[in-house]
PDB file of N, CA and C in Angstrom:
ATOM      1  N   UNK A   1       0.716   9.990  24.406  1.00  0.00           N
ATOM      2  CA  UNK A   1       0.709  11.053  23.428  1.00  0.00           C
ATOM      3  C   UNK A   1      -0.656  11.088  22.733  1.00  0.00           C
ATOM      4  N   UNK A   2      -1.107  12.029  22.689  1.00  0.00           N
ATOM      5  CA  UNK A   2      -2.391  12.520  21.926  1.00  0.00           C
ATOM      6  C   UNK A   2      -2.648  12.925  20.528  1.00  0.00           C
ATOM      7  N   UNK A   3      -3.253  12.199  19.723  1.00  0.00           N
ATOM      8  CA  UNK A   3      -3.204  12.594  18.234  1.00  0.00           C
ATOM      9  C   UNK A   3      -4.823  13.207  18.016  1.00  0.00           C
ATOM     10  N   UNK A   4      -3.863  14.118  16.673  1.00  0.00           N
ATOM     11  CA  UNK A   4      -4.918  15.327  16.784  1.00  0.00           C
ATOM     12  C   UNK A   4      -6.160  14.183  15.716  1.00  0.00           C
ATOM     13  N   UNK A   5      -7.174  14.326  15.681  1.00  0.00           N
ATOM     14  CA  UNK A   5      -8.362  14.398  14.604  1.00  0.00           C
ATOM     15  C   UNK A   5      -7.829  13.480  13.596  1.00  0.00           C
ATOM     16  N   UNK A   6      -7.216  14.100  12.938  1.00  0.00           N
ATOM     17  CA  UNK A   6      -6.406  13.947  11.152  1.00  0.00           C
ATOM     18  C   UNK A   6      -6.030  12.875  11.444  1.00  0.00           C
ATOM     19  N   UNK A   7      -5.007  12.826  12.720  1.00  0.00           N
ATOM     20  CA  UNK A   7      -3.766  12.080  12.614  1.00  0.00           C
ATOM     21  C   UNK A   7      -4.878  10.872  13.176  1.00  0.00           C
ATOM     22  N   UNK A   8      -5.967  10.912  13.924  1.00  0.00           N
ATOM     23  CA  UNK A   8      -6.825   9.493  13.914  1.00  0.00           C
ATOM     24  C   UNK A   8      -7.228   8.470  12.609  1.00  0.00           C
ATOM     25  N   UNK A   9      -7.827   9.694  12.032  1.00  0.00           N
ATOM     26  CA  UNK A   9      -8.181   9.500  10.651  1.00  0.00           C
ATOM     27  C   UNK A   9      -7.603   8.539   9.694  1.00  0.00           C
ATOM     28  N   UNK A  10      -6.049   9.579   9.290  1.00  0.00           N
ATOM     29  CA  UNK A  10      -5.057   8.850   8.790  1.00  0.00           C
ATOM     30  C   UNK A  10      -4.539   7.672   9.284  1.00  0.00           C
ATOM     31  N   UNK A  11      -4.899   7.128  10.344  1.00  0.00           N
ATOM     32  CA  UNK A  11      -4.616   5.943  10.863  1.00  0.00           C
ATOM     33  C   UNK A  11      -5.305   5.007  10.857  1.00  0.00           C
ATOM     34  N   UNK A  12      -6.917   5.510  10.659  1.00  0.00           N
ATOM     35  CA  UNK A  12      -7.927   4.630  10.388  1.00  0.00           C
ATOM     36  C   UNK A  12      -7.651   4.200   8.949  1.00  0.00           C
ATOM     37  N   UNK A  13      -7.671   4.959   8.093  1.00  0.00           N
ATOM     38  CA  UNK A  13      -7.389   4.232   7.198  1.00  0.00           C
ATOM     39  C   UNK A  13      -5.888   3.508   6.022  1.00  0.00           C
ATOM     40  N   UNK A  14      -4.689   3.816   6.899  1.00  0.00           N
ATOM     41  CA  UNK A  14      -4.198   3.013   7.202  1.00  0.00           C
ATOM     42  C   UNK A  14      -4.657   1.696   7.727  1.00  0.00           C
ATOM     43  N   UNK A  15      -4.995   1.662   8.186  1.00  0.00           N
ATOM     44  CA  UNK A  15      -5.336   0.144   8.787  1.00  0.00           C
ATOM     45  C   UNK A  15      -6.335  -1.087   8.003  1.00  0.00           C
ATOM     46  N   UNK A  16      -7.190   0.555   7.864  1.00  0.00           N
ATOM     47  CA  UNK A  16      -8.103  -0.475   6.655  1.00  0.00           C
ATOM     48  C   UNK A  16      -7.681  -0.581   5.272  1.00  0.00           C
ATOM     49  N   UNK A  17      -6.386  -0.150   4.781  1.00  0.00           N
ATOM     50  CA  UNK A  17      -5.721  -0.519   3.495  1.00  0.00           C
ATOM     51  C   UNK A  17      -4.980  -1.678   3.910  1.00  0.00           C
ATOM     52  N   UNK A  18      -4.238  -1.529   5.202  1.00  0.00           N
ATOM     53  CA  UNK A  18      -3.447  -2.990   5.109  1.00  0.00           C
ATOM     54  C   UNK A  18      -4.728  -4.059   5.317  1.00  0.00           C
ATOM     55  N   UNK A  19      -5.889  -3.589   5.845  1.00  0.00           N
ATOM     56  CA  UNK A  19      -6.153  -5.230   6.330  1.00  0.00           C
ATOM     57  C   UNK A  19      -7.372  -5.781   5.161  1.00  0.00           C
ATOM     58  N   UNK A  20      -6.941  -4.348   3.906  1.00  0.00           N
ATOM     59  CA  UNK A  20      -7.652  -4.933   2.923  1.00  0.00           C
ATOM     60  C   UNK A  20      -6.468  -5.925   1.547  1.00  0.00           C
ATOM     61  N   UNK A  21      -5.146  -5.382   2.250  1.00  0.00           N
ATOM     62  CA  UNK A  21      -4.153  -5.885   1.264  1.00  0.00           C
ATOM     63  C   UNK A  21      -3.923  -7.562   1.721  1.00  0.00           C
ATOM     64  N   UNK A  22      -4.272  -7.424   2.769  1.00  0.00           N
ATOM     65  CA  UNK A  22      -4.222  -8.991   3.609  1.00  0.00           C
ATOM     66  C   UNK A  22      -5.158  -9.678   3.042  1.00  0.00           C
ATOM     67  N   UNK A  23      -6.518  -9.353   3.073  1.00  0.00           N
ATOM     68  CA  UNK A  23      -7.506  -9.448   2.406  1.00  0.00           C
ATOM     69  C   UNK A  23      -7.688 -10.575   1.388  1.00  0.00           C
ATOM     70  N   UNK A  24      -7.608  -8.948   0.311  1.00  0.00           N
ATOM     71  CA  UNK A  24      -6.599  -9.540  -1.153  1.00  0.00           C
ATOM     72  C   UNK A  24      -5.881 -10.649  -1.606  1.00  0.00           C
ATOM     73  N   UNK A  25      -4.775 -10.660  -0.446  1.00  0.00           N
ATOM     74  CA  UNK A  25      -3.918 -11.998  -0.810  1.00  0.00           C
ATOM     75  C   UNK A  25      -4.479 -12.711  -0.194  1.00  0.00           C
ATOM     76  N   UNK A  26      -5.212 -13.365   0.921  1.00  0.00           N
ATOM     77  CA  UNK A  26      -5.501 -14.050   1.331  1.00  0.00           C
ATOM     78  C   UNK A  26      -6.414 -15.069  -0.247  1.00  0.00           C
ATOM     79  N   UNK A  27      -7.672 -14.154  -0.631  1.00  0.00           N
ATOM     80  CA  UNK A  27      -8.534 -14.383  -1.847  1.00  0.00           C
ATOM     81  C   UNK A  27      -7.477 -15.080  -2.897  1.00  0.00           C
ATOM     82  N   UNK A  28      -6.531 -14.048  -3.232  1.00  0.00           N
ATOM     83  CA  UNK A  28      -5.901 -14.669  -3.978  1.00  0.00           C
ATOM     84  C   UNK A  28      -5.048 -15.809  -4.081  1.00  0.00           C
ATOM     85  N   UNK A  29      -4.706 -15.890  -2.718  1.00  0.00           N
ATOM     86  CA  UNK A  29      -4.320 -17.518  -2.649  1.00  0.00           C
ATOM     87  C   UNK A  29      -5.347 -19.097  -2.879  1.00  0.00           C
ATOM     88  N   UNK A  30      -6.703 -18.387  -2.988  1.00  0.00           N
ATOM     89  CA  UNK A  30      -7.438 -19.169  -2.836  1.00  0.00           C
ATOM     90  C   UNK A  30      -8.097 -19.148  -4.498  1.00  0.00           C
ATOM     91  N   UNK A  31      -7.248 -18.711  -5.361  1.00  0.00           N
ATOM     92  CA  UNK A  31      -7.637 -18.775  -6.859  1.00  0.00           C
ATOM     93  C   UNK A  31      -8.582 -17.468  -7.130  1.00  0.00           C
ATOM     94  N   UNK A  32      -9.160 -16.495  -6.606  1.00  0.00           N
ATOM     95  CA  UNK A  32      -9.895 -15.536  -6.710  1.00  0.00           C
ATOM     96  C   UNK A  32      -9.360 -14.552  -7.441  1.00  0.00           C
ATOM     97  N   UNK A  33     -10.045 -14.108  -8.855  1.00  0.00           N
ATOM     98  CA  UNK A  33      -9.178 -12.929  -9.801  1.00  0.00           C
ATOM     99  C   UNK A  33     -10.322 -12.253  -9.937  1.00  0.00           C
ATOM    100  N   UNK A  34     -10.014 -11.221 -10.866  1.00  0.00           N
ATOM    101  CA  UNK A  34     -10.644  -9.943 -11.292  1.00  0.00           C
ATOM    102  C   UNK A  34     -12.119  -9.853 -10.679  1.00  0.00           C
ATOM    103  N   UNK A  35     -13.354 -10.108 -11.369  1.00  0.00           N
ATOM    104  CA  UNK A  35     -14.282  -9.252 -10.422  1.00  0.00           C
ATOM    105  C   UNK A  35     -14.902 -10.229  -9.515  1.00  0.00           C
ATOM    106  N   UNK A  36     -14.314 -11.620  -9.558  1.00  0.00           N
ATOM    107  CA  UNK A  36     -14.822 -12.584  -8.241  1.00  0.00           C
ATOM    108  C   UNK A  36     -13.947 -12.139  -7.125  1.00  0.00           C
ATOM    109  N   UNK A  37     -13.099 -11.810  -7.423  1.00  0.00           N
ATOM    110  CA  UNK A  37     -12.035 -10.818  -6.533  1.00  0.00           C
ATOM    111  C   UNK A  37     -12.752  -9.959  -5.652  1.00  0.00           C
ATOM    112  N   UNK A  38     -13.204  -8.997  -6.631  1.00  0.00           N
ATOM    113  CA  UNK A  38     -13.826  -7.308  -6.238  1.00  0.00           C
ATOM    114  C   UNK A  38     -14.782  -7.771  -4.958  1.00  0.00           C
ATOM    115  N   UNK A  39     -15.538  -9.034  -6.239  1.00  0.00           N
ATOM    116  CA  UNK A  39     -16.727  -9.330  -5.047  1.00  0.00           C
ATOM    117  C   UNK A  39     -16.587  -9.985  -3.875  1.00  0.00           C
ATOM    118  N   UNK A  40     -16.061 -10.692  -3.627  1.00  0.00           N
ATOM    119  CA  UNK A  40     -15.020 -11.335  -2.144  1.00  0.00           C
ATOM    120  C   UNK A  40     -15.209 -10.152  -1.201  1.00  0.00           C
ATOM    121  N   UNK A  41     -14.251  -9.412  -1.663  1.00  0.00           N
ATOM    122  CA  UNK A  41     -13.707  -7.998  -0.936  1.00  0.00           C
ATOM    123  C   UNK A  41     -14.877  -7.845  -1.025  1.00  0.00           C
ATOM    124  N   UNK A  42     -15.299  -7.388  -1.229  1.00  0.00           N
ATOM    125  CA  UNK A  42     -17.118  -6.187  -1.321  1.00  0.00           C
ATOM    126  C   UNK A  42     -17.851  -7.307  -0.168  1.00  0.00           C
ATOM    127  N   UNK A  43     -17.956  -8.759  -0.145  1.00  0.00           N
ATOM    128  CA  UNK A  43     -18.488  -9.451   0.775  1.00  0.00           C
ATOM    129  C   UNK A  43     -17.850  -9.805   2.272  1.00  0.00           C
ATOM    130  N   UNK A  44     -16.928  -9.686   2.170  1.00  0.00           N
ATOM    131  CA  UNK A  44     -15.787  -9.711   3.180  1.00  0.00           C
ATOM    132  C   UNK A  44     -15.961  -7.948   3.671  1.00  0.00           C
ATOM    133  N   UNK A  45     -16.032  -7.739   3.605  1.00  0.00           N
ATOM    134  CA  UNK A  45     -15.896  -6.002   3.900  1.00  0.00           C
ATOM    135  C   UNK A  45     -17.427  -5.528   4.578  1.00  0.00           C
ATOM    136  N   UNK A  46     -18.549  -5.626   3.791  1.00  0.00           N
ATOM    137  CA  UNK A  46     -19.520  -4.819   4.220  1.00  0.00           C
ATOM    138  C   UNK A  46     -20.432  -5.776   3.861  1.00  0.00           C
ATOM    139  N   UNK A  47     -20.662  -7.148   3.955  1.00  0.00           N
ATOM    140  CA  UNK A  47     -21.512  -8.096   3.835  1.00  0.00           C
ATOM    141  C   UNK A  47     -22.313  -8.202   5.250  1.00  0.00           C
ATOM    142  N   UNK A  48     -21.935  -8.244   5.965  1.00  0.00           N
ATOM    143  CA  UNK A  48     -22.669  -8.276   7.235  1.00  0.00           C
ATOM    144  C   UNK A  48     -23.387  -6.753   7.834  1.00  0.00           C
ATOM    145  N   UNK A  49     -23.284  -5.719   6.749  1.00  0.00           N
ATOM    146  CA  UNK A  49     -24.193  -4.437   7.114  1.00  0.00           C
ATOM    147  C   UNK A  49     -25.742  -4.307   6.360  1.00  0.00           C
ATOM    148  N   UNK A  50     -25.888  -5.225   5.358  1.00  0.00           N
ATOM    149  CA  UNK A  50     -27.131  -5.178   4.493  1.00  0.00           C
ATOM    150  C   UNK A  50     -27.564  -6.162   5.304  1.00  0.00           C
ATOM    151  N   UNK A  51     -29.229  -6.251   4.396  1.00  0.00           N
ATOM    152  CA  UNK A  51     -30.117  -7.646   4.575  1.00  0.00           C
ATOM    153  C   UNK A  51     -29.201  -8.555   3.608  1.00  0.00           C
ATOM    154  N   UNK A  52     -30.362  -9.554   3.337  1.00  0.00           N
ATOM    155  CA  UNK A  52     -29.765 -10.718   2.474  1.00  0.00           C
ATOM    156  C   UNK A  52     -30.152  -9.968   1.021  1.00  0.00           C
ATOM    157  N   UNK A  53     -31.841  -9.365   0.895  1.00  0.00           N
ATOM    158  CA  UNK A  53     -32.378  -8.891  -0.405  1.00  0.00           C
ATOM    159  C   UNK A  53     -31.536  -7.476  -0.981  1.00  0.00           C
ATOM    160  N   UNK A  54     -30.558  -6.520   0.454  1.00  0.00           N
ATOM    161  CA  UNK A  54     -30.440  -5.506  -0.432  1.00  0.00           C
ATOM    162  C   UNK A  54     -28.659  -5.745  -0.967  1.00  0.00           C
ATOM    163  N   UNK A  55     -28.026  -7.013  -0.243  1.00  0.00           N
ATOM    164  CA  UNK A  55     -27.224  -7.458  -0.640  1.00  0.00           C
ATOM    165  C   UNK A  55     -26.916  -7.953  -1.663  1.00  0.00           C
ATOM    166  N   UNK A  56     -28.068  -8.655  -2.395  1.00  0.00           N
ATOM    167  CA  UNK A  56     -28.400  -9.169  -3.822  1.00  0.00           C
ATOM    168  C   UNK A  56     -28.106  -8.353  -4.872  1.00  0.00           C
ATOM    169  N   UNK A  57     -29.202  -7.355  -4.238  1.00  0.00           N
ATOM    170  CA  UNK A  57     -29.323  -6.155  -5.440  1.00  0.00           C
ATOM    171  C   UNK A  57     -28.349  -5.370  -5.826  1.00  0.00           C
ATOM    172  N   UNK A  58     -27.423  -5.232  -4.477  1.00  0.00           N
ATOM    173  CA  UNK A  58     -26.130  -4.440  -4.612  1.00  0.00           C
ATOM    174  C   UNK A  58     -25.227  -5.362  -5.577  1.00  0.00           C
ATOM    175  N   UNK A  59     -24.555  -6.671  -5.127  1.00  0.00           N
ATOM    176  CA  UNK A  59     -23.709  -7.158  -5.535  1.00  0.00           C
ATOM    177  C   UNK A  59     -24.502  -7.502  -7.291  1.00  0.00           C
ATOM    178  N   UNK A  60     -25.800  -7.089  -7.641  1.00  0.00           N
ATOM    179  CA  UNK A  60     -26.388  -7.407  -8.943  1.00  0.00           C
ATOM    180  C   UNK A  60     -25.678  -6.368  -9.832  1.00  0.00           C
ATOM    181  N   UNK A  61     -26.171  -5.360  -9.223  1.00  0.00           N
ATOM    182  CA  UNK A  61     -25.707  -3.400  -9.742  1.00  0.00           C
ATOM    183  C   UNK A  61     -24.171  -3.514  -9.893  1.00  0.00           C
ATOM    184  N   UNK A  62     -23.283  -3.863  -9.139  1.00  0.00           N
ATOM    185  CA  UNK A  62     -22.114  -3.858  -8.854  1.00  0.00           C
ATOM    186  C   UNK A  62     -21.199  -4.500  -9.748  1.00  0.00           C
ATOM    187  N   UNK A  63     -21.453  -6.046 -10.068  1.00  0.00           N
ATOM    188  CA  UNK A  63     -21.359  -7.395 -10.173  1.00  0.00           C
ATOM    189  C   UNK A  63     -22.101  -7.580 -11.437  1.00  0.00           C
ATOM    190  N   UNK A  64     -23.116  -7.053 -11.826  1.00  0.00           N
ATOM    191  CA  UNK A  64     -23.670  -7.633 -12.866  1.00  0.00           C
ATOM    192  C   UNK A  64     -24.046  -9.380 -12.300  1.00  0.00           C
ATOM    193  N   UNK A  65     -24.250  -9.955 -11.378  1.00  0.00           N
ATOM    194  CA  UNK A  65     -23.974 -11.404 -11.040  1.00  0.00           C
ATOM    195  C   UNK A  65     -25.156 -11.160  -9.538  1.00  0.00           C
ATOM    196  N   UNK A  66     -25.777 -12.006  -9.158  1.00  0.00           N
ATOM    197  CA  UNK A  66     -26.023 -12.692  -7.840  1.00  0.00           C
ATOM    198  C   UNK A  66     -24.865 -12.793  -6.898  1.00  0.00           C
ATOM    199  N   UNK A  67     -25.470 -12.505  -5.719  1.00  0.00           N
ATOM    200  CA  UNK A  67     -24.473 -12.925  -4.287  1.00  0.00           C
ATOM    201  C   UNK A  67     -24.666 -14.900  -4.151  1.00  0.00           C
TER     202      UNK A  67
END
């Protein structure tokens, strides 16, 4: 069966909500709350698409904090 466009879409991100809710708990089993939390997720997620320097700067802006 063939899904139209949308229905890809909507599935993409489906997927990337559950496998950010997995995520989540995973962090949180490991003592991780509020914005050491955020930042986990934010490093876990799209940490491996920057350099190391524009990673800094982001998680600085973001985070108020160093990576």
């Amino acid at each position: 069966m063939q899904r139209s466009g949308a229905e890809r879409v909507a599935m993409g991100g489906d997927m990337f909500s559950m496998a950010r809710r997995i995520m989540t708990a995973s962090l949180e089993a490991q003592g991780y709350r509020g914005m050491e939390l955020r930042k986990q997720i934010f490093l876990r997620t799209y940490g491996t698409d920057f350099t190391p320097e524009a990673l800094g700067k982001i998680c600085r802006a973001l985070f108020q904090i160093g990576h």
